[in-house]
N, C-alpha and C. Protein backbone atom coordinates (compact mmCIF):
# COMPACT_ATOMS: atom_id res chain seq x y z
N UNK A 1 83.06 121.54 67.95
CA UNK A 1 82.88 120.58 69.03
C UNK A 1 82.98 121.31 70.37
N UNK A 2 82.22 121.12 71.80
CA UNK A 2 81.97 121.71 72.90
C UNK A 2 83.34 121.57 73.58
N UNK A 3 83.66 122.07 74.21
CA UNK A 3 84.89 121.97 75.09
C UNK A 3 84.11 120.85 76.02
N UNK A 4 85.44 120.16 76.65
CA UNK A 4 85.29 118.93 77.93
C UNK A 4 85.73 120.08 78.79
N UNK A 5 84.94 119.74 79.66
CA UNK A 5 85.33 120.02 81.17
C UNK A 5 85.80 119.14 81.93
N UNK A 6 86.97 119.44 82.95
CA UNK A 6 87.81 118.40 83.92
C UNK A 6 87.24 119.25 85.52
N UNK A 7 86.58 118.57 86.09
CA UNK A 7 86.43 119.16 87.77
C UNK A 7 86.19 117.66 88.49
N UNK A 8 85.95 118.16 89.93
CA UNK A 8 85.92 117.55 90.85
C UNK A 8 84.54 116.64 90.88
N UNK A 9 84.30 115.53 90.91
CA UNK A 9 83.54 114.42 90.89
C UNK A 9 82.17 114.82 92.21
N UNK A 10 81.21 115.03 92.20
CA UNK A 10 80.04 115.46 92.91
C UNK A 10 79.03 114.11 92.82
N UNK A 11 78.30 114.06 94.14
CA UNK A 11 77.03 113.17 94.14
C UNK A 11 75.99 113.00 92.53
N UNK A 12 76.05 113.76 92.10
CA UNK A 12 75.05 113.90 91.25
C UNK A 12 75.72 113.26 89.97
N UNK A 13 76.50 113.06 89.92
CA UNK A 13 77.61 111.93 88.99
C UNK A 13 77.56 110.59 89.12
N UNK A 14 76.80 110.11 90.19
CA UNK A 14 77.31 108.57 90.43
C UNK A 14 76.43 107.88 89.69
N UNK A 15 74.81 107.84 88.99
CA UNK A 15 74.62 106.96 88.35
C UNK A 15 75.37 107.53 86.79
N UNK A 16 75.68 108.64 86.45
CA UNK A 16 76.39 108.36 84.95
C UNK A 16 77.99 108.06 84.78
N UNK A 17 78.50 107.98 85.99
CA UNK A 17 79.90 107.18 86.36
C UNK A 17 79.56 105.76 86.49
N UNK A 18 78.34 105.07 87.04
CA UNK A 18 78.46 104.04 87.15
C UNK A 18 77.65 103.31 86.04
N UNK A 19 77.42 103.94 84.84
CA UNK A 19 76.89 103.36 83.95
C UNK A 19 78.23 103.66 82.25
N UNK A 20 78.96 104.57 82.34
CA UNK A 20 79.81 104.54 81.50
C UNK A 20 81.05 103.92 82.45
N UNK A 21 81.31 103.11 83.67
CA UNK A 21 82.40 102.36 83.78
C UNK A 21 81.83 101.17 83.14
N UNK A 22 80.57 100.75 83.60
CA UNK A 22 79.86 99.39 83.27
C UNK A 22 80.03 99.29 81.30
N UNK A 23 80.08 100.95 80.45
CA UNK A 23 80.01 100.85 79.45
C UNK A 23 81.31 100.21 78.47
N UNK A 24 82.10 100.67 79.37
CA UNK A 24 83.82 100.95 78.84
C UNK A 24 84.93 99.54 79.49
N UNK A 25 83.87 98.87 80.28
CA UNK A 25 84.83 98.27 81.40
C UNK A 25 85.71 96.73 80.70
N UNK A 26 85.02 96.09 79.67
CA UNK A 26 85.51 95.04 78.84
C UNK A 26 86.65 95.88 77.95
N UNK A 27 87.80 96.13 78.02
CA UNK A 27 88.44 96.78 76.80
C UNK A 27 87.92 97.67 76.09
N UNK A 28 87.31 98.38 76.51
CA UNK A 28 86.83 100.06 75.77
C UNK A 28 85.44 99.47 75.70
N UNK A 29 84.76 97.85 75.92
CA UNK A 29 83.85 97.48 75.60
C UNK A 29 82.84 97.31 76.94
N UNK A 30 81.30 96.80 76.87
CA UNK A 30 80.59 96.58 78.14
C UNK A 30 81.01 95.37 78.74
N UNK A 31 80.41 95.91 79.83
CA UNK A 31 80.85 94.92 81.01
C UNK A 31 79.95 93.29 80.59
N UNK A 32 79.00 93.48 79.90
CA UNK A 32 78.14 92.06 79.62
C UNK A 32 78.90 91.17 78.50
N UNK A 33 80.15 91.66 78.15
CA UNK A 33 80.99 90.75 77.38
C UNK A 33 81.15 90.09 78.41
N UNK A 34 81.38 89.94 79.84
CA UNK A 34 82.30 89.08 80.66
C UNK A 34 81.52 88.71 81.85
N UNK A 35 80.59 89.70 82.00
CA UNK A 35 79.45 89.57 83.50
C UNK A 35 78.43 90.25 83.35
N UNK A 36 77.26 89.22 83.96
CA UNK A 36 76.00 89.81 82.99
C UNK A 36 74.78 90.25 83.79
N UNK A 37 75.57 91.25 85.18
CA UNK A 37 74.88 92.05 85.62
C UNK A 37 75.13 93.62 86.28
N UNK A 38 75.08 94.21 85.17
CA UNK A 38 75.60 95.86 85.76
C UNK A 38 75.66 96.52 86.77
N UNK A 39 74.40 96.11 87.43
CA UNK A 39 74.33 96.88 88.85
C UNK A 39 75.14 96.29 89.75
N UNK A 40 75.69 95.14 89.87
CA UNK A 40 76.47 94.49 90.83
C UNK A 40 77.71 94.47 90.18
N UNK A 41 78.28 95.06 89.17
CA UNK A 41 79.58 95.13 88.57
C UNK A 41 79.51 96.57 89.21
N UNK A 42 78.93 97.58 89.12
CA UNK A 42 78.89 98.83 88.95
C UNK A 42 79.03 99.03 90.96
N UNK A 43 79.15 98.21 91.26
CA UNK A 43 79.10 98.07 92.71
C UNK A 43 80.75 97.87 93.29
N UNK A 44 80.87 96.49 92.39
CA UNK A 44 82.47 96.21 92.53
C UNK A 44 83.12 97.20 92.33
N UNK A 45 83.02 98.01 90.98
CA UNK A 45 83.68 98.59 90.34
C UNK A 45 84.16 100.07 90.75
N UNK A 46 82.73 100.56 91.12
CA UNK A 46 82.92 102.08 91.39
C UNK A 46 82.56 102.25 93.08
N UNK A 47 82.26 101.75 93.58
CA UNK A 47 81.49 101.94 95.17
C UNK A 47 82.14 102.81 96.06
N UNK A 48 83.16 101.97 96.02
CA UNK A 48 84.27 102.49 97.38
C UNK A 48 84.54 103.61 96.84
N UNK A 49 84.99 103.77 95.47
CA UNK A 49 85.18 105.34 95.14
C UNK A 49 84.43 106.53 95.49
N UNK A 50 82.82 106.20 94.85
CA UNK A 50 82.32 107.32 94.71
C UNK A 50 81.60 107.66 96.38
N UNK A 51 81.58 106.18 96.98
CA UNK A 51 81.03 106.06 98.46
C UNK A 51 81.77 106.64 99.81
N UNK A 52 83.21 106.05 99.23
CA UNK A 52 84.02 105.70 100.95
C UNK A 52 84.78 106.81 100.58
N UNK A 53 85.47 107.07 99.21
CA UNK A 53 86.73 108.16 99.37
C UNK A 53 86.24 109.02 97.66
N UNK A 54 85.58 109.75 97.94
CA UNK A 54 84.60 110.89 96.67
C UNK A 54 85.55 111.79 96.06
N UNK A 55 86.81 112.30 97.11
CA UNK A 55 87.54 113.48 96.80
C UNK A 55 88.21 113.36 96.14
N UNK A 56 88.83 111.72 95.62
CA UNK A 56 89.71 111.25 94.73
C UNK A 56 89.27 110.84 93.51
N UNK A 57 88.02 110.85 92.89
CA UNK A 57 87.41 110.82 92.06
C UNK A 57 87.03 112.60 90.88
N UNK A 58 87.61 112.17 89.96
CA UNK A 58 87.57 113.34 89.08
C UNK A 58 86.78 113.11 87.68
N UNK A 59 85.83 114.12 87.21
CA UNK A 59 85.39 113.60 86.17
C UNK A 59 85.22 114.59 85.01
N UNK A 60 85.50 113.96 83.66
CA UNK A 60 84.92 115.22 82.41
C UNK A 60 83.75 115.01 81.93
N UNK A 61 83.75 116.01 81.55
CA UNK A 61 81.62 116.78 81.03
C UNK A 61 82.06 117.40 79.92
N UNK A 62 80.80 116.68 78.76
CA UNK A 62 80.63 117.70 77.87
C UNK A 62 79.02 118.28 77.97
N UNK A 63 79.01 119.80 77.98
CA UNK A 63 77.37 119.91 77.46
C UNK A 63 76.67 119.38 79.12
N UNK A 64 77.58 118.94 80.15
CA UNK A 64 76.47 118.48 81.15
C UNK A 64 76.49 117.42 81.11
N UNK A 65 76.92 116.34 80.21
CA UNK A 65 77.07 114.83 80.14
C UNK A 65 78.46 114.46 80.48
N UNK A 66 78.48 113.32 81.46
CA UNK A 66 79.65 113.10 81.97
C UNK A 66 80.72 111.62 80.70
N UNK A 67 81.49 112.26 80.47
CA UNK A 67 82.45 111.83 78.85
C UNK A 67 83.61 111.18 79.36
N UNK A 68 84.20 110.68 80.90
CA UNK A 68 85.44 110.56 81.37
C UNK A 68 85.07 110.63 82.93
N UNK A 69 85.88 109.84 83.50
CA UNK A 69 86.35 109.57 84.85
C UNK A 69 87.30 108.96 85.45
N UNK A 70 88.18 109.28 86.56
CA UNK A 70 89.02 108.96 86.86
C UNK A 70 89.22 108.61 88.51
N UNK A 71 88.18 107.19 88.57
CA UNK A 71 88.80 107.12 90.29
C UNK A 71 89.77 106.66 90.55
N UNK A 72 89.83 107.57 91.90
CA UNK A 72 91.84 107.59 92.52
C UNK A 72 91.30 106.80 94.17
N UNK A 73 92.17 106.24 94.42
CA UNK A 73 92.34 105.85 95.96
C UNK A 73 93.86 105.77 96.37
N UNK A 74 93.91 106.89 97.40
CA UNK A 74 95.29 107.25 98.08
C UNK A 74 95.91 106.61 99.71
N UNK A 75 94.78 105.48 99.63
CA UNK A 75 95.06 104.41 100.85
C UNK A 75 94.36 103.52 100.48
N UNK A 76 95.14 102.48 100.00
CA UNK A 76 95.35 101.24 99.47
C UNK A 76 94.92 100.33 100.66
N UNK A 77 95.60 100.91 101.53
CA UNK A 77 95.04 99.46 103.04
C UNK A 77 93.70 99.48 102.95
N UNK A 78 93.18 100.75 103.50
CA UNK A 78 91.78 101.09 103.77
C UNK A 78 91.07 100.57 102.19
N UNK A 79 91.07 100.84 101.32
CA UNK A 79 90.49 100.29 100.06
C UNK A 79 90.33 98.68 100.38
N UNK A 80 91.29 97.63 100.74
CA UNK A 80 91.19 96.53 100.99
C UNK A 80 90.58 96.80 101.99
N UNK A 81 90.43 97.16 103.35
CA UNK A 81 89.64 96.48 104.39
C UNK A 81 88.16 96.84 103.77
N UNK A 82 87.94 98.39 103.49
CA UNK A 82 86.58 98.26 103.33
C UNK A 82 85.81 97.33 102.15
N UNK A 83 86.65 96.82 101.25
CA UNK A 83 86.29 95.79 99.71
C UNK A 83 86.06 94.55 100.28
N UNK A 84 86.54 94.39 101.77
CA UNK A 84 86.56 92.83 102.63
C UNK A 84 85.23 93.08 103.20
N UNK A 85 85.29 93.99 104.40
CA UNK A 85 84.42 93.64 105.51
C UNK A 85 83.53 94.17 105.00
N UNK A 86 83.15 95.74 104.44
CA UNK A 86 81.65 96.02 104.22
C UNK A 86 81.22 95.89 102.77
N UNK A 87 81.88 96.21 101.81
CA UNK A 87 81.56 96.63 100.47
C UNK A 87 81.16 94.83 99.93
N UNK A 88 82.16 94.02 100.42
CA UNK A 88 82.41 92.46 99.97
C UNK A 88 80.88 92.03 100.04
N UNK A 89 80.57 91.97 101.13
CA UNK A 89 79.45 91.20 102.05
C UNK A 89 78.16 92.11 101.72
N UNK A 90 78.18 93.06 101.52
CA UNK A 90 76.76 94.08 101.01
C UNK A 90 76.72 93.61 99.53
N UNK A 91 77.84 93.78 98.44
CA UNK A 91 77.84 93.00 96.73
C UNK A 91 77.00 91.65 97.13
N UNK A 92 77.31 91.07 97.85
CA UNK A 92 77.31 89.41 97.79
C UNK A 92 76.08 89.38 98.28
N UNK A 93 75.05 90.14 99.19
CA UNK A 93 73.67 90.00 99.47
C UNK A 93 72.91 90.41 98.13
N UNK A 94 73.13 91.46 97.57
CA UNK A 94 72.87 92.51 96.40
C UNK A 94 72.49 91.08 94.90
N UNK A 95 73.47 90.45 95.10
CA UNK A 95 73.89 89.41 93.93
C UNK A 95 72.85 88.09 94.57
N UNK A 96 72.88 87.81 95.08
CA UNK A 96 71.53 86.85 96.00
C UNK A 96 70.57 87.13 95.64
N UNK A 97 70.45 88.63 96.28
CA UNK A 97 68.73 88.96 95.84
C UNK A 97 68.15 88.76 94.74
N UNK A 98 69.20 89.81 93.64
CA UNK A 98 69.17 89.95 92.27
C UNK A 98 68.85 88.33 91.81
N UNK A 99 68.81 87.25 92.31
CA UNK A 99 69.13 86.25 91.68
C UNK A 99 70.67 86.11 90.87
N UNK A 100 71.67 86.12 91.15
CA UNK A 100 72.59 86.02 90.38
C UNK A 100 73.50 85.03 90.05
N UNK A 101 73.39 84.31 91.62
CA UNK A 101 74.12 82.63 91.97
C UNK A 101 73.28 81.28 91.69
N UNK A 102 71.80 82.25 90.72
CA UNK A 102 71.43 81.05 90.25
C UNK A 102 71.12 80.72 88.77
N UNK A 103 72.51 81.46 88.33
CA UNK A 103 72.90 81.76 86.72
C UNK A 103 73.69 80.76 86.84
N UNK A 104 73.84 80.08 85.63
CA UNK A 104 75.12 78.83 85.28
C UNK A 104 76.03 79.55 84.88
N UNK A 105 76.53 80.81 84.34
CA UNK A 105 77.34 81.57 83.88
C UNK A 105 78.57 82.09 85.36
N UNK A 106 77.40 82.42 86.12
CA UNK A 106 78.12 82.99 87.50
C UNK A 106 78.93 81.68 88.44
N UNK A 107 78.31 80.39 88.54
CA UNK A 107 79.34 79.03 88.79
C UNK A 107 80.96 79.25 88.11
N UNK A 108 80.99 79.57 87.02
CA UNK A 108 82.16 79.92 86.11
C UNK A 108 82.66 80.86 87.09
N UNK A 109 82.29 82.11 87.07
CA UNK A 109 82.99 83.47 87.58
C UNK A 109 83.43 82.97 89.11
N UNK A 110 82.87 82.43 89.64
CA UNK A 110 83.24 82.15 90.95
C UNK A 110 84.62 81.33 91.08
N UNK A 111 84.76 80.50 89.88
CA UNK A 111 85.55 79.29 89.89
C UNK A 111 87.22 80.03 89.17
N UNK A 112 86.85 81.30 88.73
CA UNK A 112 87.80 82.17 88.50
C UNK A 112 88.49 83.18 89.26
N UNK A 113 87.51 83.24 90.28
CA UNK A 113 87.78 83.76 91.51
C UNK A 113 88.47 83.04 92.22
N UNK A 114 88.43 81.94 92.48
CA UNK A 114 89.18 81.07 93.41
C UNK A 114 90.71 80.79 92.76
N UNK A 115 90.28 80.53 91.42
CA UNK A 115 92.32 80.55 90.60
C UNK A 115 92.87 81.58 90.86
N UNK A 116 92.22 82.83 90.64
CA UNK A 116 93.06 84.08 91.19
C UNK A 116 93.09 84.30 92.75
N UNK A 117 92.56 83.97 93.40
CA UNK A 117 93.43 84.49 95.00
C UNK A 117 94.30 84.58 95.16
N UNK A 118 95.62 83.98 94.36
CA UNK A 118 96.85 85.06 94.82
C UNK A 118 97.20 86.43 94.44
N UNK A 119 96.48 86.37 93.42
CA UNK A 119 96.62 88.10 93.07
C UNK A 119 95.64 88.55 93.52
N UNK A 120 94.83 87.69 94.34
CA UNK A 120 93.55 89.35 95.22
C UNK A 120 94.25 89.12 96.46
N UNK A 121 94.76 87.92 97.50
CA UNK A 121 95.17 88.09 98.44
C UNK A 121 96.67 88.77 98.71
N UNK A 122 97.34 87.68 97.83
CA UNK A 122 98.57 87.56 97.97
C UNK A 122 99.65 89.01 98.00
N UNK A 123 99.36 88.83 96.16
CA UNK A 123 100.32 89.68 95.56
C UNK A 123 100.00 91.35 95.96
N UNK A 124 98.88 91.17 96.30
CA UNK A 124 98.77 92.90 95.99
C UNK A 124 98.80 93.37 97.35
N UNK A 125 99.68 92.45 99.07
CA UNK A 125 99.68 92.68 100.17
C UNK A 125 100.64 93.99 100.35
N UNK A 126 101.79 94.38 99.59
CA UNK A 126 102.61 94.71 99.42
C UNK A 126 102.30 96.55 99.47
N UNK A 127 101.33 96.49 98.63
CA UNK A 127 100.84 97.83 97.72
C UNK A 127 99.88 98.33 98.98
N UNK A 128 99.40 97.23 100.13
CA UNK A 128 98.54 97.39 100.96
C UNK A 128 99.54 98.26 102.59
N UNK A 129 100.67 98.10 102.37
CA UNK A 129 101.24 99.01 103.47
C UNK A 129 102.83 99.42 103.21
N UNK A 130 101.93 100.68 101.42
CA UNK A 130 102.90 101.39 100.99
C UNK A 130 102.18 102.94 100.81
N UNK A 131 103.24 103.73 99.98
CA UNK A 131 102.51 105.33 99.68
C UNK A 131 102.21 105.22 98.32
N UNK A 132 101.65 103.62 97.86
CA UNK A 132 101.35 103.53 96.90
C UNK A 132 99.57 103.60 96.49
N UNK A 133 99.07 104.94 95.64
CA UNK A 133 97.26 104.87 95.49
C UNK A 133 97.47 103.89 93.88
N UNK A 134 96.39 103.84 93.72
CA UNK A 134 95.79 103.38 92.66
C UNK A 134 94.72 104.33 91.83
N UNK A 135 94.51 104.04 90.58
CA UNK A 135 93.22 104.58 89.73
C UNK A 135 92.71 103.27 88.76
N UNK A 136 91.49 103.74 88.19
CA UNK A 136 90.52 103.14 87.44
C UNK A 136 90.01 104.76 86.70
N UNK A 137 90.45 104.35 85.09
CA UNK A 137 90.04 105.10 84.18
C UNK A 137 88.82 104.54 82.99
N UNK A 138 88.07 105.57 82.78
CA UNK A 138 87.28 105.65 81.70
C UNK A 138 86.61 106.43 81.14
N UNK A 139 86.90 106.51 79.70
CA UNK A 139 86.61 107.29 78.78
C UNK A 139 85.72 106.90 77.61
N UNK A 140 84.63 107.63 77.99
CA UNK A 140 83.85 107.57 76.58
C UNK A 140 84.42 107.48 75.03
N UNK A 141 84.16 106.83 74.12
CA UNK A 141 84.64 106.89 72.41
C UNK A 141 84.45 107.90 72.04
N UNK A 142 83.12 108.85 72.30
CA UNK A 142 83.21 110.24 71.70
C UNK A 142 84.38 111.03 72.12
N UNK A 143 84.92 110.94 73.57
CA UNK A 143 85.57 111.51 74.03
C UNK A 143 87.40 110.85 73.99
N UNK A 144 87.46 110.16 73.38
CA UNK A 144 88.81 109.69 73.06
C UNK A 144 89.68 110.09 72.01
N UNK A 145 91.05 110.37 72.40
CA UNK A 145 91.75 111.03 71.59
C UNK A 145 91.85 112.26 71.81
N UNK A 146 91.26 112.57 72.78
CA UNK A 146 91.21 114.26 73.09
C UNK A 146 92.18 114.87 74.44
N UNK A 147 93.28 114.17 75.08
CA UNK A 147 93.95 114.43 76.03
C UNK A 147 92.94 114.36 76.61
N UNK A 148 91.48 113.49 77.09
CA UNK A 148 90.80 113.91 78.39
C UNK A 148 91.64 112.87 79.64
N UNK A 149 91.76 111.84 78.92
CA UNK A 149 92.52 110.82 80.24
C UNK A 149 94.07 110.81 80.57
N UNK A 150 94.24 111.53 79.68
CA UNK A 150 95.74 112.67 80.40
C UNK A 150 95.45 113.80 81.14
N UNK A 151 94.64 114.48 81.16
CA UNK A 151 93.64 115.65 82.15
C UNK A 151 93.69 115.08 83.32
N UNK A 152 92.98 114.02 83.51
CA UNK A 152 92.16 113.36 84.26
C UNK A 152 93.06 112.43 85.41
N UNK A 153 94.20 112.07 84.98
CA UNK A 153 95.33 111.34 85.60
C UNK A 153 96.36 112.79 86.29
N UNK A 154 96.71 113.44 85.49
CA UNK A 154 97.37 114.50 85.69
C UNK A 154 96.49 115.54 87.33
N UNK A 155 95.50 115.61 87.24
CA UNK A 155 94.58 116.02 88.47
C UNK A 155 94.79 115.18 89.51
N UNK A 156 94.54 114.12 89.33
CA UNK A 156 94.32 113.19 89.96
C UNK A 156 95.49 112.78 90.99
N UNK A 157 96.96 112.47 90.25
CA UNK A 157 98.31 112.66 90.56
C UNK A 157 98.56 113.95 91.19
N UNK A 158 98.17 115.08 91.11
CA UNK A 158 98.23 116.09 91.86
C UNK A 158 97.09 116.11 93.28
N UNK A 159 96.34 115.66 92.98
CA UNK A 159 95.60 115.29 94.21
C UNK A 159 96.59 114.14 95.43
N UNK A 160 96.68 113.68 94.84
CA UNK A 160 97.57 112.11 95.05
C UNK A 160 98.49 112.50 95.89
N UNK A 161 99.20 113.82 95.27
CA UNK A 161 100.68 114.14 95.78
C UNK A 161 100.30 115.21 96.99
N UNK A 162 99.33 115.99 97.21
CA UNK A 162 98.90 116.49 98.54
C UNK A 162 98.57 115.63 99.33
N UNK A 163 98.40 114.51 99.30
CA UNK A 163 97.93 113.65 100.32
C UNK A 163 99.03 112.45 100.47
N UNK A 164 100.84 112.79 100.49
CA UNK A 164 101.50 112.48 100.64
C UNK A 164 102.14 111.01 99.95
N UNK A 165 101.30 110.53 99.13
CA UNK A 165 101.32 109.25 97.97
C UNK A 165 102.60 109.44 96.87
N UNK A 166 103.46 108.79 97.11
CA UNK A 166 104.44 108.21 96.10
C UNK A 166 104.67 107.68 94.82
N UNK A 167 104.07 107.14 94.52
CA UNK A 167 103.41 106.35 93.63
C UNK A 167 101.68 106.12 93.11
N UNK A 168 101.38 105.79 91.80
CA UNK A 168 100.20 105.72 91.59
C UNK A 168 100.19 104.32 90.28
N UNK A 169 99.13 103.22 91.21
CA UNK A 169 99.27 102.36 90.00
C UNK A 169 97.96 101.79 89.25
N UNK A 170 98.09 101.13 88.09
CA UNK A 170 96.52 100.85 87.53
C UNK A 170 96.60 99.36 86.91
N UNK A 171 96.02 98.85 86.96
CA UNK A 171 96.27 97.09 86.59
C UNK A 171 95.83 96.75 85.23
N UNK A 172 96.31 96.66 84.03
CA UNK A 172 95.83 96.38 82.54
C UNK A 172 96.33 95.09 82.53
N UNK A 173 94.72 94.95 81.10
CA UNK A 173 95.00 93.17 80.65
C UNK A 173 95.82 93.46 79.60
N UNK A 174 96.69 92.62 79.12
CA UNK A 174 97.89 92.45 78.33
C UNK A 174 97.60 92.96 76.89
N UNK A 175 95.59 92.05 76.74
CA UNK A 175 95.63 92.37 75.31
C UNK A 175 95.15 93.68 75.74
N UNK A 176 94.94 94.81 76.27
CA UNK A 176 94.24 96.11 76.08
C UNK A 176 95.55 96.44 75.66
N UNK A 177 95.96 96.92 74.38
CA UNK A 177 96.97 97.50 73.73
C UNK A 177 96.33 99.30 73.78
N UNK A 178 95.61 99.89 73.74
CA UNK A 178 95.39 101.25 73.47
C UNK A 178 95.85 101.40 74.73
N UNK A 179 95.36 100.65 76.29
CA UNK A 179 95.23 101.42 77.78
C UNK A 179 96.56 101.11 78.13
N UNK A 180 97.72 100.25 77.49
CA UNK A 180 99.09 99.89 77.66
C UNK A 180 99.91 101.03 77.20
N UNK A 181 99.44 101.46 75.79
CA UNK A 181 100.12 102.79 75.35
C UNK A 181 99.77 104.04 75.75
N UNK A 182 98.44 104.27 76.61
CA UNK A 182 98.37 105.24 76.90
C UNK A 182 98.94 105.65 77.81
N UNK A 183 99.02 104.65 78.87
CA UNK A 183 99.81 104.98 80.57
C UNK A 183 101.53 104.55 80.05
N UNK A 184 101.77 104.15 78.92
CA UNK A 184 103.22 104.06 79.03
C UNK A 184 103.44 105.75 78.52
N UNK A 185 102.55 106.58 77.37
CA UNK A 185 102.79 107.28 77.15
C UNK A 185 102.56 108.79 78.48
N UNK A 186 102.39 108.21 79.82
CA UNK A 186 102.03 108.92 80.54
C UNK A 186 102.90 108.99 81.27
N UNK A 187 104.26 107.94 81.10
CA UNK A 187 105.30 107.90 81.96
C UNK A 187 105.43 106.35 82.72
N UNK A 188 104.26 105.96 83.20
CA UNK A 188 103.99 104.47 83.91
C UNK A 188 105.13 103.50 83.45
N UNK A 189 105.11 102.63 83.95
CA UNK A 189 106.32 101.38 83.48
C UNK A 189 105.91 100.19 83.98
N UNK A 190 105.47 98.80 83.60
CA UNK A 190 105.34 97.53 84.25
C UNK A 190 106.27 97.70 85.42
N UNK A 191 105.43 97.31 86.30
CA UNK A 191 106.21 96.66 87.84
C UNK A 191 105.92 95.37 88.17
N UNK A 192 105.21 95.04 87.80
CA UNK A 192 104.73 93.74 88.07
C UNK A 192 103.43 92.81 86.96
N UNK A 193 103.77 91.60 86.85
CA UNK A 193 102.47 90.67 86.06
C UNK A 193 102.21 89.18 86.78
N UNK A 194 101.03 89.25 86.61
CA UNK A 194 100.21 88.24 87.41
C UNK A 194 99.07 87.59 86.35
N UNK A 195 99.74 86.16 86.22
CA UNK A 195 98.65 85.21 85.59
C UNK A 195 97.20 85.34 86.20
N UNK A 196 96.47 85.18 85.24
CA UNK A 196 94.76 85.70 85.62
C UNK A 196 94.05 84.51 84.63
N UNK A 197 93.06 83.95 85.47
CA UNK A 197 92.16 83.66 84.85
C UNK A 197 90.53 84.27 84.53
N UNK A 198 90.04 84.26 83.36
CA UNK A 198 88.86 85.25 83.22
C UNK A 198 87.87 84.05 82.18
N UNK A 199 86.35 84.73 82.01
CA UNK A 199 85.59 83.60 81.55
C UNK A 199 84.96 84.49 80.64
N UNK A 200 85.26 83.86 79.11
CA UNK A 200 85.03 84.93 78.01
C UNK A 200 84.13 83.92 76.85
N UNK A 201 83.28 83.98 76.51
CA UNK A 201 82.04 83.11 75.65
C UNK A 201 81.83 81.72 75.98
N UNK A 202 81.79 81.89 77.31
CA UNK A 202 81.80 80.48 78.33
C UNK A 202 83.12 79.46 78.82
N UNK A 203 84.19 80.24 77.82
CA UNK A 203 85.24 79.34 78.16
C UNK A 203 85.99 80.56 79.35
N UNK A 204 87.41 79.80 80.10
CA UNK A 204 88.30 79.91 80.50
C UNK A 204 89.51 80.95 79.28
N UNK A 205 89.42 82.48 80.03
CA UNK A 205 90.98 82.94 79.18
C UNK A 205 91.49 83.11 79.59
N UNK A 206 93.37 82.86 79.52
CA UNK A 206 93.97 82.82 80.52
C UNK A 206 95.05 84.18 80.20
N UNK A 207 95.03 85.00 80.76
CA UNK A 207 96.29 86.27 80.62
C UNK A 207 97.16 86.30 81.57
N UNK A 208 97.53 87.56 81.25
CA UNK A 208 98.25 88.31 82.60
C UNK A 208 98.18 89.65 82.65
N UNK A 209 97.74 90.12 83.99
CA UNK A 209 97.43 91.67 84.40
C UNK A 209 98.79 92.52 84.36
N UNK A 210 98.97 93.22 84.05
CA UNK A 210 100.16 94.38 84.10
C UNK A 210 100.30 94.82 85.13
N UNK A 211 100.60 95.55 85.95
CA UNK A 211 100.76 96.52 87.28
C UNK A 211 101.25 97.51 86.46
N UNK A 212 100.88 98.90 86.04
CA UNK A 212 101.37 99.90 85.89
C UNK A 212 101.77 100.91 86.99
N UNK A 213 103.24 101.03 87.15
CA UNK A 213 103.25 102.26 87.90
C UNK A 213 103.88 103.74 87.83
N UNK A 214 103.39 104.57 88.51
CA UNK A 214 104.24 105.96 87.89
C UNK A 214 104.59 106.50 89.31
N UNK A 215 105.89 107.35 89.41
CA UNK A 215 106.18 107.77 90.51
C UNK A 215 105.83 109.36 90.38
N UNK A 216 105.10 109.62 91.50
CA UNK A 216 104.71 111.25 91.69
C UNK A 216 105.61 111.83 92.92
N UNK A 217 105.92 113.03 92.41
CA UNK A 217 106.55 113.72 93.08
C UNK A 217 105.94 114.12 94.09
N UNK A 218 106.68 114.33 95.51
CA UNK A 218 105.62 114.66 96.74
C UNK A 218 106.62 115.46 97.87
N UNK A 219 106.17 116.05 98.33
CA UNK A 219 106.83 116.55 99.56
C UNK A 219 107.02 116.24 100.86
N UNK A 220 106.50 115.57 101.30
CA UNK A 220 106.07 115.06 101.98
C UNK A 220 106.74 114.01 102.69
């Protein structure tokens, strides 16, 4: 089997980052289990990363094919303003055009959006003026089991910690049992859970998000 490579995340990565988050993004599963348009998930999902802050983004390759990624954001404020004022309002034209608000499926998603505003406004104000970054991981199935998303966090956290960040956290759904054991086995610990509503074979599911967090050492 080829060795994975772990380096620094480059332009020429962003459509196969934004097509294996869209792949992986339902519980190791696609994003069309839950929303049933990629390019405007792949917008939410990866934008600000690979757009607004690139240097915090790390990715593995096998062979030249990208097998793993790991975006980091090490200012949490700035992540919220730009997800409000520009990134918000550019998705939401994008999703218009596309035709997307004139799906009966997307009435649902919206109406799940509105139950959760305290955990998009509220709860996560806190994390918004701390030395706390965040990540979003994903790993290909070929590529699982292979320490790549321990690589990949481990970089990343060292990136994290030059740029004076304290903490690093990642938000799991309750039932993802593999992405619960992996970041507990990484050190992470629940800090926090927040009832969520989500829209899964047309109905209403109701969970709760995890807050994983890990403390990085810093000098700073």
């Amino acid at each position: 089997m080829n060795k994975i490579n772990i380096r620094a995340y480059n332009p020429g990565d962003r459509t196969a980052l934004r097509n294996l988050c869209c792949d992986v993004a339902d519980r190791g599963g696609p994003i069309e289990n839950f929303f049933p348009d990629r390019e405007v998930a792949a917008d939410l999902l990866t934008r600000y990363y690979t757009d607004y802050e690139p240097e915090s983004t790390f990715v593995a390759t096998r062979e030249n094919r990208l097998v793993g990624y790991v975006n980091g954001c090490t200012d949490n404020r700035r992540y919220g303003l730009v997800m409000f004022w520009l990134l918000g309002p550019a998705v939401l034209a994008k999703a218009f055009k596309r035709g997307l608000f004139f799906r009966p499926e997307i009435h649902q998603l919206l109406g799940t959006v509105l139950k959760n505003w305290r955990r998009i406004f509220v709860w996560r104000k806190r994390s918004f003026h701390s030395h706390q970054g965040h990540l979003h991981i994903g790993i290909a199935a070929e590529a699982r089991g292979q320490q790549v998303g321990r690589q990949l966090v481990d970089i990343l956290a060292a990136h994290a910690e030059g740029k004076g960040i304290t903490e690093l956290a990642a938000s799991v759904h309750e039932a993802n049992t593999a992405a619960r054991h992996f970041f507990q086995k990484l050190g992470f610990t629940v800090a926090e859970s927040y009832p969520m509503v989500a829209i899964r074979d047309g109905r209403e599911e109701h969970y709760r998000s995890l807050l994983y967090v890990k403390s990085i050492k810093t000098s700073h």
